[in-house]
C-alpha atoms as a PDB file:
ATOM      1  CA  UNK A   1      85.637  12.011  42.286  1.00  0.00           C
ATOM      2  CA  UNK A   2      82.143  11.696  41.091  1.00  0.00           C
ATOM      3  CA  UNK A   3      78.824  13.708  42.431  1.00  0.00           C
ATOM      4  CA  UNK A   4      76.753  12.441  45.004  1.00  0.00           C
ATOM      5  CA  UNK A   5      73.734  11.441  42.447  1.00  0.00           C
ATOM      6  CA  UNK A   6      71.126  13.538  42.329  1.00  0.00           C
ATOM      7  CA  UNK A   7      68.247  11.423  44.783  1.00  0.00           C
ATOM      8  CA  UNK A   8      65.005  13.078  45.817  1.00  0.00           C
ATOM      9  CA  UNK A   9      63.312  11.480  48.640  1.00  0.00           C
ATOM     10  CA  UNK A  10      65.504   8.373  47.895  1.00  0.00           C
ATOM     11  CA  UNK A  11      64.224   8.591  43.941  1.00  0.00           C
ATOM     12  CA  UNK A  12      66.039   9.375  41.211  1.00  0.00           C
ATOM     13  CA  UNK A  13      65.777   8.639  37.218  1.00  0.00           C
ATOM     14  CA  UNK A  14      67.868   5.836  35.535  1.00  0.00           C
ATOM     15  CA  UNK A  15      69.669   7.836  33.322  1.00  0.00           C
ATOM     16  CA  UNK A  16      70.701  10.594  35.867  1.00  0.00           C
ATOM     17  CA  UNK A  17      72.181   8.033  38.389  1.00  0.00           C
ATOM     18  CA  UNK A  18      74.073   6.946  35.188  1.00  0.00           C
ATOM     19  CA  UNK A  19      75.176  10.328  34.439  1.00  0.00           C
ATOM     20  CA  UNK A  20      76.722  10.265  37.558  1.00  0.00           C
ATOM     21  CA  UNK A  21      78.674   7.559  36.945  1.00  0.00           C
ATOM     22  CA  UNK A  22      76.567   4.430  38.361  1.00  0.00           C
ATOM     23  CA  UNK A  23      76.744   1.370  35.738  1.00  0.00           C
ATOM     24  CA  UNK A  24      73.214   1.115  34.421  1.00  0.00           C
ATOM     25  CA  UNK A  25      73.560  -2.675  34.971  1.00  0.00           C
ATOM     26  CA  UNK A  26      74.400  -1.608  38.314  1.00  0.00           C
ATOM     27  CA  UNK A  27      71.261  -0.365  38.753  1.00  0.00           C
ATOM     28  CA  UNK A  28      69.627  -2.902  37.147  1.00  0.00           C
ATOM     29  CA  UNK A  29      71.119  -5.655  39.605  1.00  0.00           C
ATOM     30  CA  UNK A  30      70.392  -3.793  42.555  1.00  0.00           C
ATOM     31  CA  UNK A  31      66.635  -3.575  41.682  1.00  0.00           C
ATOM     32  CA  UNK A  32      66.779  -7.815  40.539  1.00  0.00           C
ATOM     33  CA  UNK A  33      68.123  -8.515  44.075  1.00  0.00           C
ATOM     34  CA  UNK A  34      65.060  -6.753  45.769  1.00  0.00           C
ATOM     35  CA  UNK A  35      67.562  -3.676  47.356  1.00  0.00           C
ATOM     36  CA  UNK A  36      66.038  -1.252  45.249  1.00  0.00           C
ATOM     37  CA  UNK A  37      62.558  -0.084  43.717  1.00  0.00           C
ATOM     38  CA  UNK A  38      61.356   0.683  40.332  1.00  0.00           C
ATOM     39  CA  UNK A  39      57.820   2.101  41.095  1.00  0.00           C
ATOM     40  CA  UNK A  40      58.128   3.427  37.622  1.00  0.00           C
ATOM     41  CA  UNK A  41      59.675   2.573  34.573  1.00  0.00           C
ATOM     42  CA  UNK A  42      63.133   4.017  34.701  1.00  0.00           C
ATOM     43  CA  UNK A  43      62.720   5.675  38.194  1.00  0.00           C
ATOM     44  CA  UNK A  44      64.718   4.459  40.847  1.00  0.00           C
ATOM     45  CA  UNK A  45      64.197   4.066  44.705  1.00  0.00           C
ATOM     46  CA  UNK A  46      67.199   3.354  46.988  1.00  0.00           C
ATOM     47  CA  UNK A  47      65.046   1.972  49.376  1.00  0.00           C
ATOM     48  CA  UNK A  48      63.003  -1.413  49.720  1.00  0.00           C
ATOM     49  CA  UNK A  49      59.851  -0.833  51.980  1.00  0.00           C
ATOM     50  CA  UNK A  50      56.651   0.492  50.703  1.00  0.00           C
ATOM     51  CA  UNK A  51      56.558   3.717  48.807  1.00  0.00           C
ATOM     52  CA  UNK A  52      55.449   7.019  50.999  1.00  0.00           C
ATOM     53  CA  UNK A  53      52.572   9.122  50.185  1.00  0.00           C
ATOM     54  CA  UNK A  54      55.863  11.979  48.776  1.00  0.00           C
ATOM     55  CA  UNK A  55      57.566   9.342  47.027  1.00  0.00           C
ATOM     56  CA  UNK A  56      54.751   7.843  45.237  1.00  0.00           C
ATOM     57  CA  UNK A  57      54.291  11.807  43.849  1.00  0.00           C
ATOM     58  CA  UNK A  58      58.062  12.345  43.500  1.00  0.00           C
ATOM     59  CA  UNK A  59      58.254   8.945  41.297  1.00  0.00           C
ATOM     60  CA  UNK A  60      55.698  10.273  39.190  1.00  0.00           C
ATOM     61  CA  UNK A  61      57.235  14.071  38.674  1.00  0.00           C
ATOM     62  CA  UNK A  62      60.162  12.400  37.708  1.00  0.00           C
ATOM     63  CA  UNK A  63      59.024  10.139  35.314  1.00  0.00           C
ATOM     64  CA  UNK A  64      56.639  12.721  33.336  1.00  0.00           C
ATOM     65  CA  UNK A  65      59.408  14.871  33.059  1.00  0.00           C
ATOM     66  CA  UNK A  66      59.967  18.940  33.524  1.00  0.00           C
ATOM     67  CA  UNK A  67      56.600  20.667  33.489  1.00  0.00           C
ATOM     68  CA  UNK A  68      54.787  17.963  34.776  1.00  0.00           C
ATOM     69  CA  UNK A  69      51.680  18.834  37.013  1.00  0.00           C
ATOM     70  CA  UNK A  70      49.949  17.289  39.015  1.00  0.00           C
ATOM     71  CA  UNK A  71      45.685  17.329  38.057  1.00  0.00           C
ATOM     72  CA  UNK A  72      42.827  15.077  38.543  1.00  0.00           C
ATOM     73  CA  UNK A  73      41.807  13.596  41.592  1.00  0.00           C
ATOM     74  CA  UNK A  74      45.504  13.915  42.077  1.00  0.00           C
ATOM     75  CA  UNK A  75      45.661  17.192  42.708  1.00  0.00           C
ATOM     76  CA  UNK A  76      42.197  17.118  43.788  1.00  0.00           C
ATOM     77  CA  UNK A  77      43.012  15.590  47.409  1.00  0.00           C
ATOM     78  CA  UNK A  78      45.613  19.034  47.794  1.00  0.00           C
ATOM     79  CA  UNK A  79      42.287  20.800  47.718  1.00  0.00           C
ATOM     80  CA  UNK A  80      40.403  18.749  50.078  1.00  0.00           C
ATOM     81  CA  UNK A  81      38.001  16.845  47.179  1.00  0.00           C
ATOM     82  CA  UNK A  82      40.226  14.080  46.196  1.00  0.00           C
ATOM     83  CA  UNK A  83      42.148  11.155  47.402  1.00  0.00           C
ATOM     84  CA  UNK A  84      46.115  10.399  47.410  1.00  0.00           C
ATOM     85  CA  UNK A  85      48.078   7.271  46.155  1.00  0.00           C
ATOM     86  CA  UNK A  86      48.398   4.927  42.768  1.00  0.00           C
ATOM     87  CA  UNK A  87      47.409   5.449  40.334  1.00  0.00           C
ATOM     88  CA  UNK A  88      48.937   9.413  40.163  1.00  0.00           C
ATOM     89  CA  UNK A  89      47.395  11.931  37.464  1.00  0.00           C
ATOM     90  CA  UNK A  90      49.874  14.525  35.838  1.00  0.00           C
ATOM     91  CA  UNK A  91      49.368  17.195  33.351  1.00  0.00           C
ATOM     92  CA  UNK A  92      51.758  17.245  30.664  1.00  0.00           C
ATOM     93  CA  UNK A  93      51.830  20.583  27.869  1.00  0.00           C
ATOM     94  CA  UNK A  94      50.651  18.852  24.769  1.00  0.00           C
ATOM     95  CA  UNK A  95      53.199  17.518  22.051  1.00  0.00           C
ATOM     96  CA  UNK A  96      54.766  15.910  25.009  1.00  0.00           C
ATOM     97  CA  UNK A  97      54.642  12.019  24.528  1.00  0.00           C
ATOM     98  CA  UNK A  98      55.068  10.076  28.303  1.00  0.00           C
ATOM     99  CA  UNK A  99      53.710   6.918  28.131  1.00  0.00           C
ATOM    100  CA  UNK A 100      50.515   6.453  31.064  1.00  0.00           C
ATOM    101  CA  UNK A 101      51.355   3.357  33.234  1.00  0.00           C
ATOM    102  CA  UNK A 102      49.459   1.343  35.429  1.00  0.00           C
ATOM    103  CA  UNK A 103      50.279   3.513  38.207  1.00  0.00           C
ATOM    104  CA  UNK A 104      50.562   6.927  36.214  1.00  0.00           C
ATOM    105  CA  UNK A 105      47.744   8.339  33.673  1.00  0.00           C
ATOM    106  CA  UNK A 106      49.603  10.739  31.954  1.00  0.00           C
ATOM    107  CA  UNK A 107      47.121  13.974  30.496  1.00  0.00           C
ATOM    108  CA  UNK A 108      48.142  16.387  26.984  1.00  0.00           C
ATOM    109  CA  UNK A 109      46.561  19.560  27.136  1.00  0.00           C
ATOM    110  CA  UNK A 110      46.768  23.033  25.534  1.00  0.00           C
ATOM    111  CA  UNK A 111      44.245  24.221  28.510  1.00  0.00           C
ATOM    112  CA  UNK A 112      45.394  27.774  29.819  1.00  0.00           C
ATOM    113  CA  UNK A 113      45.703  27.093  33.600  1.00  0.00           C
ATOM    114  CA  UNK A 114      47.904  28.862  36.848  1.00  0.00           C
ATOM    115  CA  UNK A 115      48.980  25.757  38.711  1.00  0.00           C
ATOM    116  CA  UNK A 116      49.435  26.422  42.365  1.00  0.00           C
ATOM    117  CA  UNK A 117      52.749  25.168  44.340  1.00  0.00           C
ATOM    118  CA  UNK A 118      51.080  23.425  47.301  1.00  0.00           C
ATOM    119  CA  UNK A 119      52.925  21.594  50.184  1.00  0.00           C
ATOM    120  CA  UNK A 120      55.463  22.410  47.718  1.00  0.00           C
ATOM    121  CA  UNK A 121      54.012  20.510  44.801  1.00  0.00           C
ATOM    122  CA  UNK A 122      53.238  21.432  41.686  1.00  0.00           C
ATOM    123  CA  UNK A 123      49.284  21.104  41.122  1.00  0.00           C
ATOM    124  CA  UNK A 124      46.584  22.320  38.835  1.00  0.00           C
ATOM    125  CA  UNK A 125      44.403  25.136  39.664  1.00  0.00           C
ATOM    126  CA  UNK A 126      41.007  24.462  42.518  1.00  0.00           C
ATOM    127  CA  UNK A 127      38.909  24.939  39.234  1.00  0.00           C
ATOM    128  CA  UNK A 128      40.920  23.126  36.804  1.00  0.00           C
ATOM    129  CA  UNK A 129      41.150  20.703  39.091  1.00  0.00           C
ATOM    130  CA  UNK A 130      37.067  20.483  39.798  1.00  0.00           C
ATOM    131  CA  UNK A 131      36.081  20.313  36.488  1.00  0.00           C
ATOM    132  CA  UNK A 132      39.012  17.931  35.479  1.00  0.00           C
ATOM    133  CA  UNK A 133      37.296  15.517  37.925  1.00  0.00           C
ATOM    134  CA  UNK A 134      33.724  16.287  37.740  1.00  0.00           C
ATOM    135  CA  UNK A 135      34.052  15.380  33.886  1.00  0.00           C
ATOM    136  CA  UNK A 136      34.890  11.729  34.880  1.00  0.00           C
ATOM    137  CA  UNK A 137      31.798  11.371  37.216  1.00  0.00           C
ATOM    138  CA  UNK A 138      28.969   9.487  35.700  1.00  0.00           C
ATOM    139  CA  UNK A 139      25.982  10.192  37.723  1.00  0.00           C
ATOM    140  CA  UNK A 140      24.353  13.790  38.669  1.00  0.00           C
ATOM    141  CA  UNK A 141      24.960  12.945  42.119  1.00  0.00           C
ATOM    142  CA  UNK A 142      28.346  12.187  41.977  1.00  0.00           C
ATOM    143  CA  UNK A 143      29.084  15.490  39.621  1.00  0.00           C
ATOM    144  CA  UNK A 144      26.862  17.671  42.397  1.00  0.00           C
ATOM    145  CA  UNK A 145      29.123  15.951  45.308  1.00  0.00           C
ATOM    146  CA  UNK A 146      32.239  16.973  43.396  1.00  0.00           C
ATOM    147  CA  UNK A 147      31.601  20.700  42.510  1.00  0.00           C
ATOM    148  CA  UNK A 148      30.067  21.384  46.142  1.00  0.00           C
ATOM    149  CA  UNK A 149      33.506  20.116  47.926  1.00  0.00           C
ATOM    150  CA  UNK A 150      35.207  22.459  45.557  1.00  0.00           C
ATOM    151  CA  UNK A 151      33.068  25.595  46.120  1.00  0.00           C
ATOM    152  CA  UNK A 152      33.004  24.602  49.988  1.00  0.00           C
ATOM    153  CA  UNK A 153      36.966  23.577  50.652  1.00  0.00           C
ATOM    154  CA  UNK A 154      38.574  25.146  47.205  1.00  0.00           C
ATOM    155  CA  UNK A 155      36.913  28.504  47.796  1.00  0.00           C
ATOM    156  CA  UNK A 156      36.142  28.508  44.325  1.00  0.00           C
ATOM    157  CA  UNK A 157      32.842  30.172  43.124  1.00  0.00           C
ATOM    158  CA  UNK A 158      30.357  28.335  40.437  1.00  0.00           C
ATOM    159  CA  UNK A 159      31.561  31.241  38.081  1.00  0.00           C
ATOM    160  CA  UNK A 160      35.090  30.137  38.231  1.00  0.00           C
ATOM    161  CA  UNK A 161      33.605  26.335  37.609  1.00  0.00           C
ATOM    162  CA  UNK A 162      31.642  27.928  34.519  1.00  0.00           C
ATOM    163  CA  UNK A 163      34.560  29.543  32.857  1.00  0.00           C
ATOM    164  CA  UNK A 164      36.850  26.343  33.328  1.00  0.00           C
ATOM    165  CA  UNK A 165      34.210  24.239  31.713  1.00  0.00           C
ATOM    166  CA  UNK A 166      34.189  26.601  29.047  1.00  0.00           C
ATOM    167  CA  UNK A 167      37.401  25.532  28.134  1.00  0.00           C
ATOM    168  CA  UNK A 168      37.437  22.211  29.014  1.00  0.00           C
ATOM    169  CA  UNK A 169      36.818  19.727  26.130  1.00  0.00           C
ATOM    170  CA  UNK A 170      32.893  19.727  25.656  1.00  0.00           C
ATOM    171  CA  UNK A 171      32.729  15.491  25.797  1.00  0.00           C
ATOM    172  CA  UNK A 172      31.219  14.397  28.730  1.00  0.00           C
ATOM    173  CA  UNK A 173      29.998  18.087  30.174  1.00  0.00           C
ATOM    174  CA  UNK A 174      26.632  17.512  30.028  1.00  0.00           C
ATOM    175  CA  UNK A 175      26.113  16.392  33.753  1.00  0.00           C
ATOM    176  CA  UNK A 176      28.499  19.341  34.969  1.00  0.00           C
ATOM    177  CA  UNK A 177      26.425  21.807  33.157  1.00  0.00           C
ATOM    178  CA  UNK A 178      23.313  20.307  34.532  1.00  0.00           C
ATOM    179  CA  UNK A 179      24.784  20.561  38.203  1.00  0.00           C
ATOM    180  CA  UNK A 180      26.150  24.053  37.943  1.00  0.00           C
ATOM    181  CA  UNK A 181      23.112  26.215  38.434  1.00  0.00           C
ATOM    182  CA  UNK A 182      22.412  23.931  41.267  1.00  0.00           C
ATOM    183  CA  UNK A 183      25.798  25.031  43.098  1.00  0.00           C
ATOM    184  CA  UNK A 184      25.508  28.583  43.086  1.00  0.00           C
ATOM    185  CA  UNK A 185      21.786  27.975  44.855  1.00  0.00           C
ATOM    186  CA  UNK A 186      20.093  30.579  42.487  1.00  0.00           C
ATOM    187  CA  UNK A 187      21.794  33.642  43.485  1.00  0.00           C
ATOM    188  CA  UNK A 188      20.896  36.250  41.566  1.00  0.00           C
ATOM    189  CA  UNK A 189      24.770  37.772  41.941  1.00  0.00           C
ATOM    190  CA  UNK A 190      26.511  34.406  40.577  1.00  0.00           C
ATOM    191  CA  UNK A 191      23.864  34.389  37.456  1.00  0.00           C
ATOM    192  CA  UNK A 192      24.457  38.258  36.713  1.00  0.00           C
ATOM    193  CA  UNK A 193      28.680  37.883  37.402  1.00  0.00           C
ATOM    194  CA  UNK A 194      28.279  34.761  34.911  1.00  0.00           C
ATOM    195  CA  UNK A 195      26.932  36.899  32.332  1.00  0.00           C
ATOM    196  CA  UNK A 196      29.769  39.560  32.874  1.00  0.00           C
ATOM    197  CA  UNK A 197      32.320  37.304  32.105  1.00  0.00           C
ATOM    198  CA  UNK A 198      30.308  35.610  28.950  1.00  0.00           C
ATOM    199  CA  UNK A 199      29.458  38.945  27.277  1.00  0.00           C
ATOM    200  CA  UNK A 200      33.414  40.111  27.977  1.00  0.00           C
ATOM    201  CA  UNK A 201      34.641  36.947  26.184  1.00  0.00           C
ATOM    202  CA  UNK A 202      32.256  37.843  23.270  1.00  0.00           C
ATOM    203  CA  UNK A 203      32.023  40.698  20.349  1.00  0.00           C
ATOM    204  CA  UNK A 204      28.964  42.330  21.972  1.00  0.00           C
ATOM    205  CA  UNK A 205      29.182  45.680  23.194  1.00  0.00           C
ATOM    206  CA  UNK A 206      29.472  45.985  26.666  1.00  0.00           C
ATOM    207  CA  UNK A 207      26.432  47.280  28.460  1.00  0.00           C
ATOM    208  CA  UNK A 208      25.668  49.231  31.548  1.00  0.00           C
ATOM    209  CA  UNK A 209      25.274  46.436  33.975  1.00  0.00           C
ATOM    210  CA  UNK A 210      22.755  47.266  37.095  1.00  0.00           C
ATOM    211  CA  UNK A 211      21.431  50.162  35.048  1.00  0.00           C
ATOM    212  CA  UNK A 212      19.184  52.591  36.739  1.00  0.00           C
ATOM    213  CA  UNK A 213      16.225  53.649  34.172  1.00  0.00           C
ATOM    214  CA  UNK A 214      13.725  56.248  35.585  1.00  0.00           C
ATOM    215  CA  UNK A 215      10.297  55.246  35.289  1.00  0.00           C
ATOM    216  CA  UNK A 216       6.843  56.803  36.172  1.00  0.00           C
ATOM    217  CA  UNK A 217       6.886  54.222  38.627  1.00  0.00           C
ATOM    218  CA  UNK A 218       9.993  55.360  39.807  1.00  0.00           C
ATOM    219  CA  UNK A 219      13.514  54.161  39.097  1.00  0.00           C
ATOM    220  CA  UNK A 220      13.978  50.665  38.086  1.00  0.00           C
ATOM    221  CA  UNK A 221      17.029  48.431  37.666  1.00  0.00           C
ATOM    222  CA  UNK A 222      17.917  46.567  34.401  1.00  0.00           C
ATOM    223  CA  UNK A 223      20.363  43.647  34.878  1.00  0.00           C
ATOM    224  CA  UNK A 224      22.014  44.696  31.262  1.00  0.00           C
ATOM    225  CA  UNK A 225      21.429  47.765  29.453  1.00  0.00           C
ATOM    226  CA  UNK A 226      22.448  49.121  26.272  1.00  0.00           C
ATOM    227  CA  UNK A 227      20.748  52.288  26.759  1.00  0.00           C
ATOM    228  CA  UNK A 228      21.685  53.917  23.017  1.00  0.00           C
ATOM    229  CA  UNK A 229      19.799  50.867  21.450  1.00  0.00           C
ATOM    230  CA  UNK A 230      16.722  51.162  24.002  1.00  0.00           C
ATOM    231  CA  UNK A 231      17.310  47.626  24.974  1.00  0.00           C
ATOM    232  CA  UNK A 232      18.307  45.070  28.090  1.00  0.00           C
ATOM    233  CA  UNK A 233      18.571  42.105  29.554  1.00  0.00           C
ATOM    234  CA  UNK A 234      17.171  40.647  31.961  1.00  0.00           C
ATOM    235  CA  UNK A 235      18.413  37.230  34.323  1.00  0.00           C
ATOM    236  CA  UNK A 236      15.119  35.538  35.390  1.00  0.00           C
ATOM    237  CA  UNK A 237      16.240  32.838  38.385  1.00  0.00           C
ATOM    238  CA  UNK A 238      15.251  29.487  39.581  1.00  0.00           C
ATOM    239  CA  UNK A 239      12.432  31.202  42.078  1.00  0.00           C
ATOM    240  CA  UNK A 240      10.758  33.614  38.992  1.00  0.00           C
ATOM    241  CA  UNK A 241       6.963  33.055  39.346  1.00  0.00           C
ATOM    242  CA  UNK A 242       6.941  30.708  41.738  1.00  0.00           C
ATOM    243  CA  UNK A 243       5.017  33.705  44.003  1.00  0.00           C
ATOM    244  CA  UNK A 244       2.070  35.143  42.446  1.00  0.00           C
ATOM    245  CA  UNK A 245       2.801  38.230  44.509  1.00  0.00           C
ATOM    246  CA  UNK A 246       5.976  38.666  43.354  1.00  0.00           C
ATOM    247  CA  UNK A 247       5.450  37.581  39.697  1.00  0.00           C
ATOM    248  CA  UNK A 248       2.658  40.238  39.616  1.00  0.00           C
ATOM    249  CA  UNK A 249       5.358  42.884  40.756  1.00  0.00           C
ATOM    250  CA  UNK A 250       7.563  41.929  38.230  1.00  0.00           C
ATOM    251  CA  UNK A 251       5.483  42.520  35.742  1.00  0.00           C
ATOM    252  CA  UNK A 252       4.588  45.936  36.792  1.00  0.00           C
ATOM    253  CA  UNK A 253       8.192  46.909  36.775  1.00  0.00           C
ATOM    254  CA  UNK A 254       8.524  45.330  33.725  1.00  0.00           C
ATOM    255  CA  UNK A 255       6.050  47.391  31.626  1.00  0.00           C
ATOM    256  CA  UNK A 256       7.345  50.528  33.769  1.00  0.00           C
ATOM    257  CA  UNK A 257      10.749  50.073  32.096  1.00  0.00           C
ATOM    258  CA  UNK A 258       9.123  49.432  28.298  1.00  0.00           C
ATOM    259  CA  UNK A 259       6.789  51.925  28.614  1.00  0.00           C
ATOM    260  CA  UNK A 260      10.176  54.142  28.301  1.00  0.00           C
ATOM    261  CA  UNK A 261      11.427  52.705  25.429  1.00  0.00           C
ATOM    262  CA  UNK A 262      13.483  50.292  26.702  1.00  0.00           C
ATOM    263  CA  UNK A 263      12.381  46.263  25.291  1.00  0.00           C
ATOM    264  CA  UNK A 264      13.730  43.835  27.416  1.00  0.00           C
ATOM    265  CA  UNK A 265      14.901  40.412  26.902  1.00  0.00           C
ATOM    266  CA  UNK A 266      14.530  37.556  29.649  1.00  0.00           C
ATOM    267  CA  UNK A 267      17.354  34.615  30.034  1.00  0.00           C
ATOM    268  CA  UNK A 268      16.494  31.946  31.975  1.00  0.00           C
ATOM    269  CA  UNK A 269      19.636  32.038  34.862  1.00  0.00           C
ATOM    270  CA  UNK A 270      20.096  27.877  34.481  1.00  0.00           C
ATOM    271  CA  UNK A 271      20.902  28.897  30.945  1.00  0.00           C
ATOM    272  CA  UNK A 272      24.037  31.097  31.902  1.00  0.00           C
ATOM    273  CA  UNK A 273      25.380  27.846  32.661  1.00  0.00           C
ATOM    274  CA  UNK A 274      23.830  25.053  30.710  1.00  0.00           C
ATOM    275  CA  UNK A 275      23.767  26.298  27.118  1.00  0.00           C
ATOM    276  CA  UNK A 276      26.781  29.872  27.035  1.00  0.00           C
ATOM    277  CA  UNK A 277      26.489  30.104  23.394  1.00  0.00           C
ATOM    278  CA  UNK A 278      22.990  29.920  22.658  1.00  0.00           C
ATOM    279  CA  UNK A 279      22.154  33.063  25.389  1.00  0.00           C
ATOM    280  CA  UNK A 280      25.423  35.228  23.562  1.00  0.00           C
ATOM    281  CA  UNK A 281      23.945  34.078  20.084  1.00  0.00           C
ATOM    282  CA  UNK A 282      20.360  35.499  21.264  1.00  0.00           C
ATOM    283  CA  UNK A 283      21.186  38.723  23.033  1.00  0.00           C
ATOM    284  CA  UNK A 284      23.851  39.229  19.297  1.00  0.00           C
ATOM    285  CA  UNK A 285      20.080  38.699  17.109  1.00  0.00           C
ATOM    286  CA  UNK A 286      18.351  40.646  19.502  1.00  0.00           C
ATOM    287  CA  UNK A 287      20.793  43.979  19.699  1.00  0.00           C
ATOM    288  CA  UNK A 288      20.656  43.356  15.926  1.00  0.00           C
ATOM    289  CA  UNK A 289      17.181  43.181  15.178  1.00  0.00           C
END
């Protein structure tokens, strides 16, 4: 007696219902005569009405195969940013060759990412997931929209966005760089936990971070300190001498801190974001020189 075919939500692939003993021209005749689907090539659907909102997703698992995930604005509409239905976007581990469709885009990556099981799907990370569609937006605007759903409904932070666009291919970034410092709002605490996480990632020794120097003006706070070199950095935000007031305080405390010893240098906080590399390469010359 042979095994009740494997079907998922009515679907299963071609060559499993012939593994289970249905004749593939079986098959084949069933889906000519209208009583079956084919929403994908070589997936089958024992039904004849219009695909649900699960089977369109379980077609597409089972035609990309084990370790499929499902990304874009695919997986984007699981986090609240993103929409359901054809065409579906899966994530595939690179080397593995499935054919896109209309209805399917199939992605390659070698992108570390923790996919989350969600309504008990498969999907790629709120981050992965933002950046994965923010790098198809072609307008500020649109890019801006994209990221601020994610922080908002994703409860992802513009740190997490940062890092995943670090390792996201660099083609087409330029607009989600842009709209990053934008999203965290100039905080001061999302600029100084961005550089955390660069400097860790990098060769440069880590410094004391919220260091307390005593001053003749009394104690001060560096952002960054290397205290055995006698130098620090400092994150300058999107408000910095936009008050005369506070500019002129700044400036006191600065010279308080170099008058013991300590030289400072001064990042622009937009730059955490926009340009990683070119901060990392400047603090490296700067502990160097």
């Amino acid at each position: 007696m042979l095994a009740e075919p494997p079907w998922s939500d009515d679907l299963a692939t071609l060559d499993a219902l012939v593994t289970h003993g249905l004749q593939r021209r079986t098959v084949r005749n069933r889906i000519a005569r209208g009583l079956w689907l084919e929403p994908l090539p070589a997936v089958v659907c024992r039904t004849n009405g219009e695909l649900s909102a699960s089977q369109i997703l379980t077609s597409a698992t089972l035609y990309a195969g084990e370790g499929a995930t499902l990304c874009c604005g695919t997986a984007a509409a699981f986090w609240g940013f993103g929409h359901r239905g054809w065409p579906v976007h899966v994530v595939v581990p690179h080397g593995r060759h499935v054919r896109s469709t209309a209805r399917l885009v199939v992605h390659q990556t070698t992108r570390p990412d923790r996919p989350r099981l969600v309504e008990d799907w498969l999907v790629t990370s709120p981050a992965r997931t933002a950046v994965d569609v923010a790098l198809e937006a072609t307008t500020l605007d649109e890019v801006s929209a994209i990221l601020g759903r994610a922080v908002q409904r994703a409860r992802v932070s513009p740190v997490d966005l940062a890092d995943e666009l670090d390792l996201a291919p660099s083609r087409g970034s330029r607009l989600v760089r842009l709209a990053l410092p934008a999203i965290a709002g100039g905080a001061h605490s999302a600029s100084e936990a961005r550089l955390v996480r660069l400097v860790a990632r990098s060769a440069l020794l880590t410094p004391e971070y919220n260091a307390t120097v005593l001053t003749r003006d009394g104690p001060k706070v560096v952002d960054a300190l290397w205290r055995s070199l006698g130098k620090g950095v400092e994150i300058d935000g999107a408000g910095f001498h936009v008050d005369a007031a506070a500019w002129s305080a700044d400036l006191r405390r600065q010279n308080a801190i170099q008058t013991e010893g300590i030289v400072l240098l001064r990042i622009a906080a937009r730059r955490l974001w926009t340009e990683p590399a070119a901060v990392l390469a400047e603090i490296a010359a700067f502990l160097a020189s």
